[in-house]
N, C-alpha and C. Protein backbone atom coordinates (compact mmCIF):
# COMPACT_ATOMS: atom_id res chain seq x y z
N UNK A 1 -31.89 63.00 -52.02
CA UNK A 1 -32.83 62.16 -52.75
C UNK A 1 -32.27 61.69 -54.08
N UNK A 2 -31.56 62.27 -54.57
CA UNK A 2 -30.76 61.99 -55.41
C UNK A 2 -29.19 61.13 -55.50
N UNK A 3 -28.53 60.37 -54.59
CA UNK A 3 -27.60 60.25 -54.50
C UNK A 3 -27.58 58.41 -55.07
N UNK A 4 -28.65 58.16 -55.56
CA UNK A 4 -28.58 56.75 -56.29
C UNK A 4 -28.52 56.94 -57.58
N UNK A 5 -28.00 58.38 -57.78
CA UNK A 5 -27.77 58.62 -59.54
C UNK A 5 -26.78 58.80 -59.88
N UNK A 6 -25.79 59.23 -58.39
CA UNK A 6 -24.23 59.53 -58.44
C UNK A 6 -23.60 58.48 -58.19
N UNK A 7 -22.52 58.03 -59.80
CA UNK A 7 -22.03 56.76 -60.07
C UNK A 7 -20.87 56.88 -59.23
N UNK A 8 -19.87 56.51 -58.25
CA UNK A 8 -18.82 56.77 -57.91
C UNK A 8 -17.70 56.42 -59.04
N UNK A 9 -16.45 57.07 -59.36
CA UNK A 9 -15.87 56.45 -60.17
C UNK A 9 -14.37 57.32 -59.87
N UNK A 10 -13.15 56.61 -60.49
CA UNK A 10 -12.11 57.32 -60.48
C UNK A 10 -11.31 57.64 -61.86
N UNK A 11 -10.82 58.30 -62.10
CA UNK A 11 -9.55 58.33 -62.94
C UNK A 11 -8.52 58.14 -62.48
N UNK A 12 -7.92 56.84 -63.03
CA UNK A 12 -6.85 56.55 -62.52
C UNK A 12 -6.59 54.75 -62.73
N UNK A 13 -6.31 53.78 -61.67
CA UNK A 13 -5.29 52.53 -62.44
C UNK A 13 -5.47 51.97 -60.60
N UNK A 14 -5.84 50.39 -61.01
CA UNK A 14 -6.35 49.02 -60.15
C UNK A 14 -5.65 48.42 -60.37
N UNK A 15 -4.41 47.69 -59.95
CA UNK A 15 -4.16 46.09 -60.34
C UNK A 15 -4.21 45.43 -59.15
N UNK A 16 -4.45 44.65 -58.45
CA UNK A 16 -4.96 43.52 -57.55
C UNK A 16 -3.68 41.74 -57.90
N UNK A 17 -2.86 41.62 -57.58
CA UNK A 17 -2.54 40.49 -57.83
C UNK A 17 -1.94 39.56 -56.32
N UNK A 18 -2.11 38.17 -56.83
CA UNK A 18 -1.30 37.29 -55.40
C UNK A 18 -0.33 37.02 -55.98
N UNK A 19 1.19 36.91 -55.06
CA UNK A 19 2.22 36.45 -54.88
C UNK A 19 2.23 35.77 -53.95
N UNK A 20 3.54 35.00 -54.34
CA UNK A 20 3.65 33.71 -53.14
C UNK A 20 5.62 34.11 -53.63
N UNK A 21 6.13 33.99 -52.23
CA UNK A 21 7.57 33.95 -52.28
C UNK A 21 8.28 32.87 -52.00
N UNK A 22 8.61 32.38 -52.71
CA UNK A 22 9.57 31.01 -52.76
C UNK A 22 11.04 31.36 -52.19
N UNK A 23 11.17 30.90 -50.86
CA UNK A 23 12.45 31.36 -50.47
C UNK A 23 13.67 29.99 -50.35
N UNK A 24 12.96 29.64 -51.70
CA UNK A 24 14.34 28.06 -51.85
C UNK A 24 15.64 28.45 -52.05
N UNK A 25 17.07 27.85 -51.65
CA UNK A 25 18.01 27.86 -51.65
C UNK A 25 18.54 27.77 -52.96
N UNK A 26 17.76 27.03 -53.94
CA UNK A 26 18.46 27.46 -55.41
C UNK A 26 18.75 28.60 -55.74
N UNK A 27 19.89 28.79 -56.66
CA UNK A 27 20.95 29.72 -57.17
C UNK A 27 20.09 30.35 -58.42
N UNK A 28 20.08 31.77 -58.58
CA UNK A 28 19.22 32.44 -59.47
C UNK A 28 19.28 31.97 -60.84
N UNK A 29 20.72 31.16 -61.46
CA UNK A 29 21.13 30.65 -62.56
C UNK A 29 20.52 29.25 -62.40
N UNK A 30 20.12 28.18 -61.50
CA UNK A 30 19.36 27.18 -61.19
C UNK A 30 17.97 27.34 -61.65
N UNK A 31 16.91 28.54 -61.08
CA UNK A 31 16.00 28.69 -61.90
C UNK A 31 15.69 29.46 -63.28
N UNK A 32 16.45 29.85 -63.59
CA UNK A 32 16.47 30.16 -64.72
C UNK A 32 16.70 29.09 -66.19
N UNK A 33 17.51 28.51 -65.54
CA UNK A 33 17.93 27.40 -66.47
C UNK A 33 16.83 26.65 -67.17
N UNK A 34 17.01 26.34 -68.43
CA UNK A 34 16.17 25.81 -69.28
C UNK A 34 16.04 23.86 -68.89
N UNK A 35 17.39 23.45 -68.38
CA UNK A 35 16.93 22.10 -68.22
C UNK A 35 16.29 21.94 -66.65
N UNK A 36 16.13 23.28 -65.79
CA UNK A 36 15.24 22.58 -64.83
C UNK A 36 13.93 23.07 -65.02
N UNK A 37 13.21 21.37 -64.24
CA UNK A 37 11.89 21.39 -64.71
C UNK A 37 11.16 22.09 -63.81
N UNK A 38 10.16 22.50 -64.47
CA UNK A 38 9.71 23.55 -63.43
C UNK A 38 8.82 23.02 -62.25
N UNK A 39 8.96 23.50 -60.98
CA UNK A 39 8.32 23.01 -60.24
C UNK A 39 7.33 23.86 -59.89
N UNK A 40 6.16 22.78 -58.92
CA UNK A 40 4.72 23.30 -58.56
C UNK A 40 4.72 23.98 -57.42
N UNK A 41 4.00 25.24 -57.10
CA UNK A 41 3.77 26.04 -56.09
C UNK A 41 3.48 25.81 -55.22
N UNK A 42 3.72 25.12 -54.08
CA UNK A 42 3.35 24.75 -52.53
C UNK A 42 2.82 26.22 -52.09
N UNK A 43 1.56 26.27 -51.65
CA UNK A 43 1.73 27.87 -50.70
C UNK A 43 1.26 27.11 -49.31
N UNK A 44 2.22 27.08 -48.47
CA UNK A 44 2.59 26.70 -46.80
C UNK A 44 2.99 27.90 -46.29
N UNK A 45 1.92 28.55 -45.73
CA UNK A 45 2.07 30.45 -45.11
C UNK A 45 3.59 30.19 -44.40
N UNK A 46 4.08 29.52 -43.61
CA UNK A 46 5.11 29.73 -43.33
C UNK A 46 6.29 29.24 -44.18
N UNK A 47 6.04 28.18 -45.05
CA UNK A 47 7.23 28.53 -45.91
C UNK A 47 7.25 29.27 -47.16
N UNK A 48 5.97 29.74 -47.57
CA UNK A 48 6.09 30.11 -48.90
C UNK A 48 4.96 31.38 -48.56
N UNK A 49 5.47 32.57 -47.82
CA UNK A 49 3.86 33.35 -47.54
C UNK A 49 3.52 34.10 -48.85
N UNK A 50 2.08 33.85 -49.19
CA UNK A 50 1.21 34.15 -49.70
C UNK A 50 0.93 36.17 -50.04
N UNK A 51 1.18 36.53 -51.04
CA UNK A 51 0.85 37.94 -50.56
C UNK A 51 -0.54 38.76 -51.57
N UNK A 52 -1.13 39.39 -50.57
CA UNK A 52 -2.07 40.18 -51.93
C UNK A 52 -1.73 41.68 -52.17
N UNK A 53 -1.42 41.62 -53.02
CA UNK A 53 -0.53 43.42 -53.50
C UNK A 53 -1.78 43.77 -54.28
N UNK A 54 -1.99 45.27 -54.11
CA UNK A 54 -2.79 45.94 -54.31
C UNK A 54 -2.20 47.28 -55.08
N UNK A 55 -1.78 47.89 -55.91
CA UNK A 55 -1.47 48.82 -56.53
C UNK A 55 -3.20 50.38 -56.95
N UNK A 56 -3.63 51.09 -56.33
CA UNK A 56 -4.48 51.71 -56.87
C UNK A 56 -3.76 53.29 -56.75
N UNK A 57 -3.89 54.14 -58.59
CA UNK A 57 -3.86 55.42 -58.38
C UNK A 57 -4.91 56.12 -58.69
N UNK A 58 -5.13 57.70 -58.11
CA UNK A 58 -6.14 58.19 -58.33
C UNK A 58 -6.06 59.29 -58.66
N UNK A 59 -6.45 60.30 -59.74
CA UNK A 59 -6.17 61.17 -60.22
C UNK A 59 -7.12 62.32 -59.81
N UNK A 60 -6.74 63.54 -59.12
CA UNK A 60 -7.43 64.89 -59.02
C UNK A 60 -8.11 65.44 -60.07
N UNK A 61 -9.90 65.72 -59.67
CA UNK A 61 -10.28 66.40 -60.67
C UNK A 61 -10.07 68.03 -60.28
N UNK A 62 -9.24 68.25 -59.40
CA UNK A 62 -8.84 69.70 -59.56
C UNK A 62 -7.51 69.85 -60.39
N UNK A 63 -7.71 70.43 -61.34
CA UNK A 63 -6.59 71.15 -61.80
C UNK A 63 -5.94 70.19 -62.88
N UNK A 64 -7.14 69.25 -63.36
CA UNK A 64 -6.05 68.13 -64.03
C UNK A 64 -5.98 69.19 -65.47
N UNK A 65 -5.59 68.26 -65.87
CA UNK A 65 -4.62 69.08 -67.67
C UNK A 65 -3.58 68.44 -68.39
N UNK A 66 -3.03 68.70 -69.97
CA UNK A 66 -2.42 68.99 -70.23
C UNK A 66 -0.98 69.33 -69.62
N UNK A 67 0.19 68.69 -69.74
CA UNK A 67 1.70 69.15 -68.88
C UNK A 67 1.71 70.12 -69.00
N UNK A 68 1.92 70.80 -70.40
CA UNK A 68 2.40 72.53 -70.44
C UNK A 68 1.61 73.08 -70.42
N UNK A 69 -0.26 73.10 -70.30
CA UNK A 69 -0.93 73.70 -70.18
C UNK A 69 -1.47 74.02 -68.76
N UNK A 70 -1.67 73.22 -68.23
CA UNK A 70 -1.82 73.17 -66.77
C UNK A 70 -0.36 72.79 -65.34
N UNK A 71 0.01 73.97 -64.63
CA UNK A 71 0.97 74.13 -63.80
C UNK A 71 0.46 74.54 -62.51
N UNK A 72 1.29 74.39 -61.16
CA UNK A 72 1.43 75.16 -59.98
C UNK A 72 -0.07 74.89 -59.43
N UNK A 73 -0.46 75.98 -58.56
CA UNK A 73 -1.07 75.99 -57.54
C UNK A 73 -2.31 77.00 -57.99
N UNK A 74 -3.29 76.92 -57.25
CA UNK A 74 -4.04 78.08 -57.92
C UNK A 74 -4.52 78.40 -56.46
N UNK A 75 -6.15 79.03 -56.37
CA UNK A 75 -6.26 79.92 -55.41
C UNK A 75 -6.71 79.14 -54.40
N UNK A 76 -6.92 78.03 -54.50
CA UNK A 76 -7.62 77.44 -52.89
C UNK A 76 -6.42 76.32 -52.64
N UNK A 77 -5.12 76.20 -53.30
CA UNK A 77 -4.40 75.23 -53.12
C UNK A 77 -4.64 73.72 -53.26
N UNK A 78 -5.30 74.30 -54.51
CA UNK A 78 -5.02 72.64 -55.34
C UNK A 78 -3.89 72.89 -56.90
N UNK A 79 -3.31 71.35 -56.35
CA UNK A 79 -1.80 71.67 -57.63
C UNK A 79 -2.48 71.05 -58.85
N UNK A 80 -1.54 71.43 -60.06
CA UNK A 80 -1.88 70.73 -61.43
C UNK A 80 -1.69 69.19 -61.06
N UNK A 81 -2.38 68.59 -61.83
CA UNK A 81 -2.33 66.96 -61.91
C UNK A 81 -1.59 66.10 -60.90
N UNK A 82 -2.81 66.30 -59.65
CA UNK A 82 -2.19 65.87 -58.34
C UNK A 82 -2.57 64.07 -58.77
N UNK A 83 -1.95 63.44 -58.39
CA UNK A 83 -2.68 62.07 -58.23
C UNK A 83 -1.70 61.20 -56.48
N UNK A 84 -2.75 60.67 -56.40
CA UNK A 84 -1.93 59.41 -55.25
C UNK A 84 -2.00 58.27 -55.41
N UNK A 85 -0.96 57.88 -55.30
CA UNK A 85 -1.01 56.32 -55.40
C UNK A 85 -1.02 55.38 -54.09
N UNK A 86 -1.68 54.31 -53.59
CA UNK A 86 -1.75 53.38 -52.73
C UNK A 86 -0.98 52.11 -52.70
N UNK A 87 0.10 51.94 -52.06
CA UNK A 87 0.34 50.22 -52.16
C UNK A 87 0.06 49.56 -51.24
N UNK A 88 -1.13 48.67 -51.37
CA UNK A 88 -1.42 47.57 -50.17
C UNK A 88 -0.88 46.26 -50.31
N UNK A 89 -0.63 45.81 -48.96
CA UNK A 89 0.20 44.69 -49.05
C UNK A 89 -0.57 43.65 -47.98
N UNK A 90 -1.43 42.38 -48.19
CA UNK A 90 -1.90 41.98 -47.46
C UNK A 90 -0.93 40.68 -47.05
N UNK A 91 -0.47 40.35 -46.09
CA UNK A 91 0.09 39.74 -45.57
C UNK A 91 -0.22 38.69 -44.90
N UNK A 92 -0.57 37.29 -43.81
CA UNK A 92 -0.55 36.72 -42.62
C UNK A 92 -1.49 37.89 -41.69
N UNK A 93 -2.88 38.02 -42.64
CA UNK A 93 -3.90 38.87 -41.72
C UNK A 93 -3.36 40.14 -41.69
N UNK A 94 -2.62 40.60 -41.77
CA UNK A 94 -1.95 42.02 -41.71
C UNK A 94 -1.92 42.62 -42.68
N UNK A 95 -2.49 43.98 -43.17
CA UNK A 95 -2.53 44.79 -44.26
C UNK A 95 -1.35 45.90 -43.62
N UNK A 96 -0.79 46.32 -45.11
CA UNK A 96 0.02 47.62 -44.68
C UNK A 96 -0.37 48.35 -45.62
N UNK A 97 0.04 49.92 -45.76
CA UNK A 97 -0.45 50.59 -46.78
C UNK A 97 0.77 52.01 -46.81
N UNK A 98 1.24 51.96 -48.08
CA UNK A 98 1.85 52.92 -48.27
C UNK A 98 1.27 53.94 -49.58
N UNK A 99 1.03 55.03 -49.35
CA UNK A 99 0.76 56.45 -50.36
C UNK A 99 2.10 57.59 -50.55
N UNK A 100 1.86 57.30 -51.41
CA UNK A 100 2.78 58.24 -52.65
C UNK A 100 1.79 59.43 -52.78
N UNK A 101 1.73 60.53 -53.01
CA UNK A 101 1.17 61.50 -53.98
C UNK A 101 2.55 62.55 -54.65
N UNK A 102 2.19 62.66 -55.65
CA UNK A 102 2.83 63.44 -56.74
C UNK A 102 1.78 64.51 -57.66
N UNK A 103 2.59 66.12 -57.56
CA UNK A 103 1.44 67.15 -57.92
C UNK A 103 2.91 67.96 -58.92
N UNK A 104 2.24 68.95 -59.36
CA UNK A 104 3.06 70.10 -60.04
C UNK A 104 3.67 71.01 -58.71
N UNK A 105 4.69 71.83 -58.40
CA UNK A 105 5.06 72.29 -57.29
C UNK A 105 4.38 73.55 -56.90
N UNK A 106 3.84 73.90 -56.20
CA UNK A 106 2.64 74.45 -55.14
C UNK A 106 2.83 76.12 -54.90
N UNK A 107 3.49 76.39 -56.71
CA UNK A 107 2.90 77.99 -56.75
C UNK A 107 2.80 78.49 -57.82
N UNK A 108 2.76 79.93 -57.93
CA UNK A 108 2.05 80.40 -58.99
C UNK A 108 2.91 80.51 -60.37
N UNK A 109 3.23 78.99 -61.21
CA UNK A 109 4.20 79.23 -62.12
C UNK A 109 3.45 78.59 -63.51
N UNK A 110 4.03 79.29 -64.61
CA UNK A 110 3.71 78.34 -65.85
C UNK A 110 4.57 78.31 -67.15
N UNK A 111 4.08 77.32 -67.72
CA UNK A 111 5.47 77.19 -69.15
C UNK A 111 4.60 77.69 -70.24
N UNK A 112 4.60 78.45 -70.64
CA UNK A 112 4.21 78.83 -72.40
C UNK A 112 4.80 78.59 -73.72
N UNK A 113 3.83 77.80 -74.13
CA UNK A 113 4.33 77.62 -75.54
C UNK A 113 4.35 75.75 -75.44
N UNK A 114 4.65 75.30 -76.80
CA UNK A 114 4.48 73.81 -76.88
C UNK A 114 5.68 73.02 -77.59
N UNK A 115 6.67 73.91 -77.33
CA UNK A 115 7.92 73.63 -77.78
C UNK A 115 8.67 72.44 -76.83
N UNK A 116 9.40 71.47 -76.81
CA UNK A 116 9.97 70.66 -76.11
C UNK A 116 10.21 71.75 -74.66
N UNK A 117 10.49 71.52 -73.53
CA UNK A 117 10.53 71.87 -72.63
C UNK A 117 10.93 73.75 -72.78
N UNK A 118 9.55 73.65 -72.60
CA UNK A 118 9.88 76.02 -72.86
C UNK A 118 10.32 75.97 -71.54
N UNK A 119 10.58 77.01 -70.95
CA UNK A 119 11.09 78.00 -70.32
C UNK A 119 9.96 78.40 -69.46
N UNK A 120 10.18 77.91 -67.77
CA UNK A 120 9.20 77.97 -66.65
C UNK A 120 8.77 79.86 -66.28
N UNK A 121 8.17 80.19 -65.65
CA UNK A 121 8.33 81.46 -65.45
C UNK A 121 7.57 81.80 -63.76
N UNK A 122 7.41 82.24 -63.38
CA UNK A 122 6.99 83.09 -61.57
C UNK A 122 5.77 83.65 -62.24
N UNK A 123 4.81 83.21 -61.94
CA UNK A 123 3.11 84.29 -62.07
C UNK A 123 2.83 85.01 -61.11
N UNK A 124 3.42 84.77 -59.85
CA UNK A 124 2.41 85.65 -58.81
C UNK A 124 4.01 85.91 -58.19
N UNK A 125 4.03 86.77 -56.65
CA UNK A 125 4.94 86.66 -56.24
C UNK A 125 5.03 86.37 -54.56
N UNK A 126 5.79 85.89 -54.30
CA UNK A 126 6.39 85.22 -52.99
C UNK A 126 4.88 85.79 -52.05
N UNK A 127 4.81 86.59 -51.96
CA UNK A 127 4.06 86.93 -50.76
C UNK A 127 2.37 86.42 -51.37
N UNK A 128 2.15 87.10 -52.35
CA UNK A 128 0.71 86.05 -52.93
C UNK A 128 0.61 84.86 -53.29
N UNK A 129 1.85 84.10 -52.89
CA UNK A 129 1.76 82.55 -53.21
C UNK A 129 1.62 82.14 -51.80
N UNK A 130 2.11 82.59 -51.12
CA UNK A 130 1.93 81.75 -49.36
C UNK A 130 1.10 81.23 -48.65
N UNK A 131 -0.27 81.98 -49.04
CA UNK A 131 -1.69 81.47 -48.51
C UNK A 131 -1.92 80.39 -49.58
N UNK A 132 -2.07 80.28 -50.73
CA UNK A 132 -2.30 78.90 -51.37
C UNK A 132 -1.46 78.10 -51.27
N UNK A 133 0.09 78.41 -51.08
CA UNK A 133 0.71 77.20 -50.37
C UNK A 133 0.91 76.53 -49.10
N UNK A 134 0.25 77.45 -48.42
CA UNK A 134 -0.10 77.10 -46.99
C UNK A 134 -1.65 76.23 -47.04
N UNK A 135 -2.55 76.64 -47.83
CA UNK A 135 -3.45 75.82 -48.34
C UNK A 135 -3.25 74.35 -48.43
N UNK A 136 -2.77 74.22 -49.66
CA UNK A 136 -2.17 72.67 -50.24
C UNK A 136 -1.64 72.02 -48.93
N UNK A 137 -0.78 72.51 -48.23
CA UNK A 137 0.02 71.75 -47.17
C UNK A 137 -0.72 71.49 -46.25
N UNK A 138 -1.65 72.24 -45.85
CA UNK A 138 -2.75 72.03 -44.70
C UNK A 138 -3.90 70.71 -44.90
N UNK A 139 -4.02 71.08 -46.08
CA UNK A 139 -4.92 69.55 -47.19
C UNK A 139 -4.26 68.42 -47.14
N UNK A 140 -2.78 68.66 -47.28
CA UNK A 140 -2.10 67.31 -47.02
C UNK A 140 -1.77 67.24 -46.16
N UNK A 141 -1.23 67.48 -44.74
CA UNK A 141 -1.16 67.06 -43.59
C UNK A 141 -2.30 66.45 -42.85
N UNK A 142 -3.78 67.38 -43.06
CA UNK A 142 -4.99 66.58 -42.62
C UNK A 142 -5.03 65.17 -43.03
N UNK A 143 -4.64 64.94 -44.53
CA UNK A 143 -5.25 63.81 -44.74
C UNK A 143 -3.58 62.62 -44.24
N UNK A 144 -2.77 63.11 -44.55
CA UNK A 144 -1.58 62.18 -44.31
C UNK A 144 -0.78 62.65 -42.88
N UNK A 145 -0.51 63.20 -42.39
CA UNK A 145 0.21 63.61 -40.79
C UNK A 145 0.90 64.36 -41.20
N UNK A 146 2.21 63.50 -41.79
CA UNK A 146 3.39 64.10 -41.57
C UNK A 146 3.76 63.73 -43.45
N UNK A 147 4.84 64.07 -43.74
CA UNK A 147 4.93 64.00 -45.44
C UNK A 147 6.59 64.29 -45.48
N UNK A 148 7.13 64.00 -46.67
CA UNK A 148 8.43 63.90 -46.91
C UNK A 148 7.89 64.14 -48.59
N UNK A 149 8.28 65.76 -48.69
CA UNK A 149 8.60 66.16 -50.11
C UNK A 149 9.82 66.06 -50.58
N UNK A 150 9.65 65.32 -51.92
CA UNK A 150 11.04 65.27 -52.89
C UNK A 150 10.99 66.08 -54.16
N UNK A 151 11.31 66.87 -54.14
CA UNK A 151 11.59 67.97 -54.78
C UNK A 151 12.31 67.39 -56.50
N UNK A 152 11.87 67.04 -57.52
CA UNK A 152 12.54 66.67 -58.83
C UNK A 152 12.73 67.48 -59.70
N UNK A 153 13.01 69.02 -59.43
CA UNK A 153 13.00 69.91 -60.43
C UNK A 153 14.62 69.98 -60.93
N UNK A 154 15.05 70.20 -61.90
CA UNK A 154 16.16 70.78 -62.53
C UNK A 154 16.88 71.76 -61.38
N UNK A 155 17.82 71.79 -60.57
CA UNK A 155 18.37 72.66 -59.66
C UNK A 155 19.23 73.29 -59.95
N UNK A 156 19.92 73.29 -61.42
CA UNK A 156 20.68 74.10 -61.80
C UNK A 156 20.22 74.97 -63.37
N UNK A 157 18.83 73.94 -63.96
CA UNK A 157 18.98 74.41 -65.42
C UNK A 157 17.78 75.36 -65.19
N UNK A 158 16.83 75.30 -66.40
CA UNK A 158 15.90 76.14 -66.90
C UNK A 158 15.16 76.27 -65.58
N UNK A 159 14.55 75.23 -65.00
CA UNK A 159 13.70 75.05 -63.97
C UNK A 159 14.44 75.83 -62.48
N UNK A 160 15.54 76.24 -61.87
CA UNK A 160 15.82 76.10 -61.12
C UNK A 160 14.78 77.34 -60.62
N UNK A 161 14.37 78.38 -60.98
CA UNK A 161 13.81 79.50 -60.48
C UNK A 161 12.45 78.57 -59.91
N UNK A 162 11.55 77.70 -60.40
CA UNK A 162 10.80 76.62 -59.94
C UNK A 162 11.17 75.85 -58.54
N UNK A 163 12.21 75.84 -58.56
CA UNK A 163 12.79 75.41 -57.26
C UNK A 163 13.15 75.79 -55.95
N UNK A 164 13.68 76.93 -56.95
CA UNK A 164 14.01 77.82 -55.62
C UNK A 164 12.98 78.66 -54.87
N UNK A 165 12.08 79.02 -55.46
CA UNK A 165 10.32 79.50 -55.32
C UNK A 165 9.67 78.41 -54.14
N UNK A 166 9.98 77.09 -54.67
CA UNK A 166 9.34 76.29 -53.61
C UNK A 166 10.07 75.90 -52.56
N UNK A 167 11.46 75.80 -52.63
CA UNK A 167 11.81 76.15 -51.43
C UNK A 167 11.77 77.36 -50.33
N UNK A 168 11.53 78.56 -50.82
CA UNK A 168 11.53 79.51 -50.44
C UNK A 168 10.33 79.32 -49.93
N UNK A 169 9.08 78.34 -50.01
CA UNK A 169 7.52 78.55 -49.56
C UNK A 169 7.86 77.66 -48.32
N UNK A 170 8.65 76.57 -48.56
CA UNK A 170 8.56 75.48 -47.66
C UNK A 170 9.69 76.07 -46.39
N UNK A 171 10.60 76.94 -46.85
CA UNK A 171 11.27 77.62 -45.37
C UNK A 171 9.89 78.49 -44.77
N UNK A 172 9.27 79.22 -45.28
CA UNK A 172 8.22 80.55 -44.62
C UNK A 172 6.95 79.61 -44.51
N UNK A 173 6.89 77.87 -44.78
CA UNK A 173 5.66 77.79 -44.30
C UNK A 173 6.23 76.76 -42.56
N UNK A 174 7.97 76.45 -42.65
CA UNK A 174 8.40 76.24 -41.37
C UNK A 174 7.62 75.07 -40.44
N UNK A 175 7.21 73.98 -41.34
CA UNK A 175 6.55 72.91 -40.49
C UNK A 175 6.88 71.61 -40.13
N UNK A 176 6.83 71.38 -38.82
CA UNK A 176 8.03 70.46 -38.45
C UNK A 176 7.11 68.82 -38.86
N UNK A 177 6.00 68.98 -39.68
CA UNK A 177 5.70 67.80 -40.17
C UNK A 177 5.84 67.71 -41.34
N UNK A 178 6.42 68.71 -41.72
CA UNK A 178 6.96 68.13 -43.38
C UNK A 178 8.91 68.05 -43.59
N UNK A 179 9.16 67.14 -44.34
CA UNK A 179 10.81 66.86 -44.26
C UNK A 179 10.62 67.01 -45.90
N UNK A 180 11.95 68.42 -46.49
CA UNK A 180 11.98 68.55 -47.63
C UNK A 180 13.45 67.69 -48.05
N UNK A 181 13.16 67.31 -49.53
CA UNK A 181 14.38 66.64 -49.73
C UNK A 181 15.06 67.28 -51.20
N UNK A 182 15.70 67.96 -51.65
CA UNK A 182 16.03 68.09 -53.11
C UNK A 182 16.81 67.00 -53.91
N UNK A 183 15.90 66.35 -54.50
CA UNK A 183 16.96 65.61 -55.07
C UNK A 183 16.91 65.80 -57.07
N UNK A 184 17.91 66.04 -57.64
CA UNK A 184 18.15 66.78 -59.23
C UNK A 184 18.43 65.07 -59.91
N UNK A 185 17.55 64.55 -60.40
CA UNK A 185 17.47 63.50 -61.07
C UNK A 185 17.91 64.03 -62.54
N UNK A 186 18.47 65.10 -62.93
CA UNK A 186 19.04 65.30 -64.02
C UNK A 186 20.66 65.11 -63.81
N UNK A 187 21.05 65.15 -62.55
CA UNK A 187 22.40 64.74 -62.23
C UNK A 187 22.59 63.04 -62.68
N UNK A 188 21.55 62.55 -62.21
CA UNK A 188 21.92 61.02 -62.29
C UNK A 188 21.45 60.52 -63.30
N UNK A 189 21.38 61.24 -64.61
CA UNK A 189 20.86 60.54 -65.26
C UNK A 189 21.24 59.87 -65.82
């Protein structure tokens, strides 16, 4: 009886825009150039298709926070500051849709203190983290199938014990719908 009082709403980021792709043979230094004049947008779906891009993210009210205050996984397997993002792409009648989600890594860890990057630490251990990380993964496979985690932690520095923790969950949770990837974006930086 009440549900015309509950406003729906998100935390999080909308942008909505149309593109049109101009696939003319001019040379990237051709349009750029200051003495050509600019020309007008024909949109002819087959020569110039039309697109509607859709960008929406949405932010978890479980576990949101603070970076160094809020970390990991807690007891029903929701991570710190999970959010997902959506990209829709409307096309020639055809929508596609790709989701991203990005969370804190899915166990019992935290940083203390408010110093530039403190020093991660293990709260619980291997065997009491498994059911909440078996949690989280079960939440995300329902809603997405199959998933491809990329792993961005430090693999050699402060963080690596963070890493190696979650790999260690993702060998003992052994599921052939998730593909783990490590990749150390502090290498390439």
């Amino acid at each position: 009886e009440v549900d015309f009082w509950i406003i729906p709403i998100i935390q999080g980021f909308v942008q909505i825009e149309e593109l049109v792709v101009n696939y003319s043979e001019s040379s990237d230094d051709d349009k750029s150039s200051p003495e050509t004049p600019p020309q007008e947008s024909t949109c002819v779906d087959d020569v110039h298709p039309m697109f509607l891009l859709a960008l929406i993210s949405r932010r978890s009210r479980h576990r949101a926070g603070m970076r160094y205050k809020r970390r990991g996984v807690d007891k029903n397997g929701n991570v710190a500051n999970y959010v997902e993002t959506e990209q829709l792409i409307h096309v020639h009648n055809h929508t596609l849709s790709f989701i991203q989600t990005r969370g804190s890594v899915p166990v019992f860890w935290s940083q203390v203190g408010y110093r530039y990057n403190p020093r991660p630490r293990l709260d619980k251990s291997e065997n009491e983290t498994v059911s909440c990380f078996r949690a989280h993964f079960e939440e995300q496979l329902k809603n997405y199938k199959k998933q491809v985690i990329i792993n961005l932690v430090d693999q050699t520095g402060r963080e690596k014990i963070i890493g190696d923790a979650y790999l260690k969950q993702v060998l003992l949770y052994n599921n052939p719908s998730l593909t783990y990837v490590s990749f150390d974006f502090h290498e390439h930086w």
